[in-house]
N, C-alpha and C. Protein backbone atom coordinates (compact mmCIF):
# COMPACT_ATOMS: atom_id res chain seq x y z
N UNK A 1 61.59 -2.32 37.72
CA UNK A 1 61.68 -3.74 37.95
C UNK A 1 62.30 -4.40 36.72
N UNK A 2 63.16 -4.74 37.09
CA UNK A 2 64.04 -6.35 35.46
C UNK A 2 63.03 -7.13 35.64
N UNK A 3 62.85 -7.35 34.03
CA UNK A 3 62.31 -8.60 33.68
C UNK A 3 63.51 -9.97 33.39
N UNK A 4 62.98 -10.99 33.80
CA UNK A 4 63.58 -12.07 33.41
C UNK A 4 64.25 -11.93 31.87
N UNK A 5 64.93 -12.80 32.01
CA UNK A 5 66.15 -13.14 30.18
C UNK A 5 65.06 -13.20 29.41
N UNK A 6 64.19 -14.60 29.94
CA UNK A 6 63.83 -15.12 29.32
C UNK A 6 61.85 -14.51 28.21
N UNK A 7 61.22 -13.38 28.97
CA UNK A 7 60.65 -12.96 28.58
C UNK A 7 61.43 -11.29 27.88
N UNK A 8 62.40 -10.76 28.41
CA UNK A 8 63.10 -10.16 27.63
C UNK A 8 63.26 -10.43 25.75
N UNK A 9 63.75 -11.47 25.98
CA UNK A 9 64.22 -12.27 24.40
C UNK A 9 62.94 -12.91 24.12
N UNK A 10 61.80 -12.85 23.79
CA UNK A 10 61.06 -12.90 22.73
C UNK A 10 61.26 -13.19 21.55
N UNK A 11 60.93 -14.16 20.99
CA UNK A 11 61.01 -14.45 19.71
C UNK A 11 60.25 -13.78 18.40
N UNK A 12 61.12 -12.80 17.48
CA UNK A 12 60.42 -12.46 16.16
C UNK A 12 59.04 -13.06 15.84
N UNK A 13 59.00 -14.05 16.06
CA UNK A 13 58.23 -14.88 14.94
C UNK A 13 56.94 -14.65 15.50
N UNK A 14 57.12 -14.26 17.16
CA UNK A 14 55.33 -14.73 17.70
C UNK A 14 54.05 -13.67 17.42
N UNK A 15 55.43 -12.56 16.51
CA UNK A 15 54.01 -11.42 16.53
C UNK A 15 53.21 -11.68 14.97
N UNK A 16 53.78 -12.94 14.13
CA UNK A 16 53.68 -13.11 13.05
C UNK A 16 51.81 -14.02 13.31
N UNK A 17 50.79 -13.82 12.77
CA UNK A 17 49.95 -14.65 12.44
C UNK A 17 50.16 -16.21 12.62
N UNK A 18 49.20 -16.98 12.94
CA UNK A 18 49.49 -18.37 13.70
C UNK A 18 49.68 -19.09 12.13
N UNK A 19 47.90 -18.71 11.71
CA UNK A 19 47.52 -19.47 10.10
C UNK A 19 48.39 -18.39 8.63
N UNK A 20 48.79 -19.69 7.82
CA UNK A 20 49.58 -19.42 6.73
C UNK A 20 49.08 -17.85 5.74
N UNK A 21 47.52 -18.17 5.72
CA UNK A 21 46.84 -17.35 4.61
C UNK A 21 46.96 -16.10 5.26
N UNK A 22 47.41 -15.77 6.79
CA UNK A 22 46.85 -14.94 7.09
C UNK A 22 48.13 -13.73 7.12
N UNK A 23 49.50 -14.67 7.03
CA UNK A 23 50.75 -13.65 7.12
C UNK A 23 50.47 -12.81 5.73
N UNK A 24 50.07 -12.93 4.61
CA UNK A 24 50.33 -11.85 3.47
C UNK A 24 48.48 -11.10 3.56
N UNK A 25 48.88 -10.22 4.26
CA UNK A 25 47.02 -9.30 3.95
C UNK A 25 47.02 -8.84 2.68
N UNK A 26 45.88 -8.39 2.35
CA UNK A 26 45.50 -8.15 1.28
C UNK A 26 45.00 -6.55 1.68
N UNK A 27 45.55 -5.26 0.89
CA UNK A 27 45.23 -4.34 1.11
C UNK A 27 44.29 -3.58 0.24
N UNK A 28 42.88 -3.33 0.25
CA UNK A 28 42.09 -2.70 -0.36
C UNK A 28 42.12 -1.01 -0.51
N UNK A 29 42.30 -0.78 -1.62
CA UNK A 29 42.08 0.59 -1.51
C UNK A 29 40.75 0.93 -1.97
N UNK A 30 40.83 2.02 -1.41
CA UNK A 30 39.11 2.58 -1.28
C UNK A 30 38.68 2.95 -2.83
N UNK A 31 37.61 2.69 -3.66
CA UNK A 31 37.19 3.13 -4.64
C UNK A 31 37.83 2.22 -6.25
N UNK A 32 37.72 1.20 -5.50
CA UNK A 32 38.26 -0.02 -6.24
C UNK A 32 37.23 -0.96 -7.02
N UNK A 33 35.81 -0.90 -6.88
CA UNK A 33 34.74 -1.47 -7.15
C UNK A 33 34.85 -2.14 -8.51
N UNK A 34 33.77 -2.65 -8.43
CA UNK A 34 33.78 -3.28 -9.86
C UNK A 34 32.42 -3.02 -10.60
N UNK A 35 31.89 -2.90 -11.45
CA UNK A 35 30.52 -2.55 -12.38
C UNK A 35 30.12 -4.32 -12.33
N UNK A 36 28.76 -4.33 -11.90
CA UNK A 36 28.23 -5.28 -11.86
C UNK A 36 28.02 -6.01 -13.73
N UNK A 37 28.37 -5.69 -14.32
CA UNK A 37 28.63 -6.12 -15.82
C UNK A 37 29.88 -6.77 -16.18
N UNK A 38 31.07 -6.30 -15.54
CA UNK A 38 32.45 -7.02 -15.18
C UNK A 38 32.58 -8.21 -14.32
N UNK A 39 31.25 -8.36 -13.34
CA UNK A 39 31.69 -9.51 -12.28
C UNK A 39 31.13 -10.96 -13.18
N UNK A 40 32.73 -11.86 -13.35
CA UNK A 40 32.59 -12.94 -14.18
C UNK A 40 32.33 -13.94 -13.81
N UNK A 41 31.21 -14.72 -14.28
CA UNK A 41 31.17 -15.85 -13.11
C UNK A 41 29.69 -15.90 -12.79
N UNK A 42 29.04 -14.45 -12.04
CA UNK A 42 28.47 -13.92 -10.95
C UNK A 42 26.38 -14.57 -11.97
N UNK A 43 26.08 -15.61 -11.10
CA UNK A 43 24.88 -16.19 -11.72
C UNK A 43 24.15 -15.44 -12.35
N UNK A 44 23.19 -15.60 -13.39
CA UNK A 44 22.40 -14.41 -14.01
C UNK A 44 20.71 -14.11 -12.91
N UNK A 45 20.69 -15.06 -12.29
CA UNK A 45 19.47 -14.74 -11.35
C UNK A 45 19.96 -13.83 -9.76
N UNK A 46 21.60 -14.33 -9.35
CA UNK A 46 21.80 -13.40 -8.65
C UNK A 46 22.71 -12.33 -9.44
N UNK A 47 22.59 -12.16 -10.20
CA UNK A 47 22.71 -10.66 -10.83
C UNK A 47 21.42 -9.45 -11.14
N UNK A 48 21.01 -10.45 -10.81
CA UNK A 48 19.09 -9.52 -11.48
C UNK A 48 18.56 -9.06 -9.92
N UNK A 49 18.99 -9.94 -9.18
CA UNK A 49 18.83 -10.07 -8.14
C UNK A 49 19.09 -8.62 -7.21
N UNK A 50 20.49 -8.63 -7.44
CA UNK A 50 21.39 -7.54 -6.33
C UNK A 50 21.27 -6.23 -7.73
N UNK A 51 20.75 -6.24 -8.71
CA UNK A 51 21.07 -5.28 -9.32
C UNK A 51 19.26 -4.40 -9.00
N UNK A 52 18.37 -5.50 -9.37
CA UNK A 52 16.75 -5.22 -9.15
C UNK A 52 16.71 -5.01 -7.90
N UNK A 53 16.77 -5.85 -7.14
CA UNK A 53 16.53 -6.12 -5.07
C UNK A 53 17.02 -5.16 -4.45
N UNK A 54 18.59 -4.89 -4.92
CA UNK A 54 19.55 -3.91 -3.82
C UNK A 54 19.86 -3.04 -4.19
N UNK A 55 19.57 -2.95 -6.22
CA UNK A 55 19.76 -1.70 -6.39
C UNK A 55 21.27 -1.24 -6.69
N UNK A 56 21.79 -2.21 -6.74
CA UNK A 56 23.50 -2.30 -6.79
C UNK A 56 24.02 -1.79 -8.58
N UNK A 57 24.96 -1.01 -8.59
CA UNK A 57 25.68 -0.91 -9.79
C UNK A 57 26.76 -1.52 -10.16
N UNK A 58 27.41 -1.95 -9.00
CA UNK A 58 29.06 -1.91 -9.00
C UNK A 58 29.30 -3.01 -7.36
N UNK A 59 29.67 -3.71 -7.34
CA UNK A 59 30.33 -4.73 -6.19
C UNK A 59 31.15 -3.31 -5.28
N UNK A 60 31.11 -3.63 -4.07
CA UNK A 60 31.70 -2.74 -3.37
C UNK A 60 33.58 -3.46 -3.32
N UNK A 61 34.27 -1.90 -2.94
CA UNK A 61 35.81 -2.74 -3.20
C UNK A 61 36.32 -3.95 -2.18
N UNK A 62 35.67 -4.07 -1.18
CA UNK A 62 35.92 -5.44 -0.61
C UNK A 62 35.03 -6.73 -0.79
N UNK A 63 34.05 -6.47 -1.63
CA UNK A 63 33.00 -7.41 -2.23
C UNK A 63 33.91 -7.98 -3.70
N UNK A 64 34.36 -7.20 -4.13
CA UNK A 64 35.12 -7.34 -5.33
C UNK A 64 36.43 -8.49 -5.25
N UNK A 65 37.12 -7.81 -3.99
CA UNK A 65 38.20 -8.68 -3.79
C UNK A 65 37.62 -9.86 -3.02
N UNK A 66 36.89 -10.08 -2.39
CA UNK A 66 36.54 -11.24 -1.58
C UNK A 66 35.82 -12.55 -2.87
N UNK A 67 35.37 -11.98 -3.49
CA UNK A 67 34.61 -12.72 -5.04
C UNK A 67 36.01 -13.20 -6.38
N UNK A 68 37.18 -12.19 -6.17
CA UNK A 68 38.09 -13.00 -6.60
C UNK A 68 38.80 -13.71 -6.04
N UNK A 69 38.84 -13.42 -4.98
CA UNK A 69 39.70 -14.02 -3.90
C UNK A 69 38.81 -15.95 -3.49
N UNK A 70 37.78 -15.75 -3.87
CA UNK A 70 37.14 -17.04 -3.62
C UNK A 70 36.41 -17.84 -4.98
N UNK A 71 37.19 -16.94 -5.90
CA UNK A 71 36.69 -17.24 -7.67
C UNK A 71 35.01 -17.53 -7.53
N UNK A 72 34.42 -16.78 -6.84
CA UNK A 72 32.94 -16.46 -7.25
C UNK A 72 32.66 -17.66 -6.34
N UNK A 73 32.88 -18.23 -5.49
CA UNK A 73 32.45 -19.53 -4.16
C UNK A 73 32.95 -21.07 -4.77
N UNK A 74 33.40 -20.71 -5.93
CA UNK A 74 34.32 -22.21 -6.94
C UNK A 74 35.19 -22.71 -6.53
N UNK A 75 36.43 -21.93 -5.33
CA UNK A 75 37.60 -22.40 -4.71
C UNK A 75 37.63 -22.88 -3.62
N UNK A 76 37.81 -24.20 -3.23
CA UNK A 76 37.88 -24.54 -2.68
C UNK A 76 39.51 -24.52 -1.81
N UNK A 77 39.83 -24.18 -1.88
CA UNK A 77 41.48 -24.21 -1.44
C UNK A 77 41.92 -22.61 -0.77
N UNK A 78 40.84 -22.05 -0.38
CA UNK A 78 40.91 -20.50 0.01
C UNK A 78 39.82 -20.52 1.27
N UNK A 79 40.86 -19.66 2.42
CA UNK A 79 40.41 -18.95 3.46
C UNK A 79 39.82 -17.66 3.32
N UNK A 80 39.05 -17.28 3.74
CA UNK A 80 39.04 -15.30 4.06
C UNK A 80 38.72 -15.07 5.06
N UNK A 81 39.56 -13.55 5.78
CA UNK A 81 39.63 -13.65 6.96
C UNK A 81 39.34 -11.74 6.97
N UNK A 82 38.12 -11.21 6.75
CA UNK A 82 38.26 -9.83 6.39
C UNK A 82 37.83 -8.92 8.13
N UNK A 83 38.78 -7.70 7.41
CA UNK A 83 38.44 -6.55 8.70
C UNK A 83 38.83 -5.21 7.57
N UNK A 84 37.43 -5.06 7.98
CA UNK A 84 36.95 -3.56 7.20
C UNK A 84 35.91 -3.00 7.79
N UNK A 85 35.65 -1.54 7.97
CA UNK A 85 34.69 -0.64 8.40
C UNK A 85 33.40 -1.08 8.37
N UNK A 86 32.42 -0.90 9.32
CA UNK A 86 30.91 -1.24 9.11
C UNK A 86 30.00 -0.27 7.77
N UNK A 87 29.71 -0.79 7.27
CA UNK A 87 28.53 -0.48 5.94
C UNK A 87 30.30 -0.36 4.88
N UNK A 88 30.73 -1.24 4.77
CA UNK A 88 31.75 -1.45 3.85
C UNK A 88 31.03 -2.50 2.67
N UNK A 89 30.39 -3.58 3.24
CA UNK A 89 29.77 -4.50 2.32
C UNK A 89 30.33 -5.99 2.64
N UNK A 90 30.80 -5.85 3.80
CA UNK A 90 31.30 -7.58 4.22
C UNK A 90 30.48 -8.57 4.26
N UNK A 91 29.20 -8.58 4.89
CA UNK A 91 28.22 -9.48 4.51
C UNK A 91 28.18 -9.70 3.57
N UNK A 92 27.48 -9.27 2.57
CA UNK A 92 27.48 -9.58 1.04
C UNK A 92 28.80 -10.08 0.17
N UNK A 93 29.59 -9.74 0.92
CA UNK A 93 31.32 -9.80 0.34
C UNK A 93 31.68 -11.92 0.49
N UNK A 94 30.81 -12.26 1.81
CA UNK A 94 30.53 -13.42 2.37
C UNK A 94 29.37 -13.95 1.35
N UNK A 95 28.49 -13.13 1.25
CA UNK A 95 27.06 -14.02 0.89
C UNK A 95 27.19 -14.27 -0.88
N UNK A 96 27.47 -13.75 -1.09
CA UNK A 96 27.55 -13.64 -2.99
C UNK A 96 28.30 -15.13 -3.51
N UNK A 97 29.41 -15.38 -2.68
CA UNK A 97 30.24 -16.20 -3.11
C UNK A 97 29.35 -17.75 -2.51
N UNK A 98 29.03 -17.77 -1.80
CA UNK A 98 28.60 -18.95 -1.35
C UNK A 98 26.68 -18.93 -1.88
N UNK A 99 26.06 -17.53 -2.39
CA UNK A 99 25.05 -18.01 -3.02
C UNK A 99 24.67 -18.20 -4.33
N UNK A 100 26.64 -18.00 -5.06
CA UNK A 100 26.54 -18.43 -6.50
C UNK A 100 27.01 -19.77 -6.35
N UNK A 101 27.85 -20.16 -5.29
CA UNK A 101 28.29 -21.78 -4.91
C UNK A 101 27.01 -22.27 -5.58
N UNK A 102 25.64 -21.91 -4.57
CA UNK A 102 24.31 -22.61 -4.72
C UNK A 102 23.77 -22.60 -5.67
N UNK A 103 23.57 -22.04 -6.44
CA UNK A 103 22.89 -21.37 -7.54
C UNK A 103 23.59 -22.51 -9.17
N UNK A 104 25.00 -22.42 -8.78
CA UNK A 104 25.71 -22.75 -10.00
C UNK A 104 26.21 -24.56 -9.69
N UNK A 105 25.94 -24.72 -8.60
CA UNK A 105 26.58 -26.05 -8.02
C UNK A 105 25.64 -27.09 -8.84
């Protein structure tokens, strides 16, 4: 069966992301972490916190980038839009930044 011209010719552009932040991804490579002694910024009660509570050494590598990527919950002028494996650390990658917002606000 022919398709019409007009769904034939498709335009480049529509397979592109709608929102701006979202055309350049950000690619994590695996084993990228950070030592919870390096994360700058990161409150001293939720540091005692995730280090005592969770037992944490090191920010996981998409916890890492999501915490610079949102300068520790300080930026206001930033989206994040993450897709990564389950038990990667995305929750926390979310929660850290917005419970040093609280903490430090």
């Amino acid at each position: 069966m022919e398709q019409p011209a007009a769904a034939a010719a498709a335009p480049a552009a529509a397979s592109q992301p709608v929102l701006p932040w979202m055309r350049v991804p950000l690619n994590i490579a695996a084993g990228t972490g950070v030592a919870l002694s390096n994360v700058q910024g990161l409150h001293p009660a939720l540091l005692r916190a995730v280090r005592e509570q969770l037992g944490f050494v090191e920010l996981f590598p998409v916890q890492a980038a999501v915490w610079r990527g949102l300068a520790g919950g300080h930026s206001t002028t930033h989206d994040m839009c993450i897709c990564a494996p389950t038990g990667s650390g995305k929750t926390l990658a979310y929660a850290l930044p917005m419970l040093n917002a609280i903490l430090t606000g």
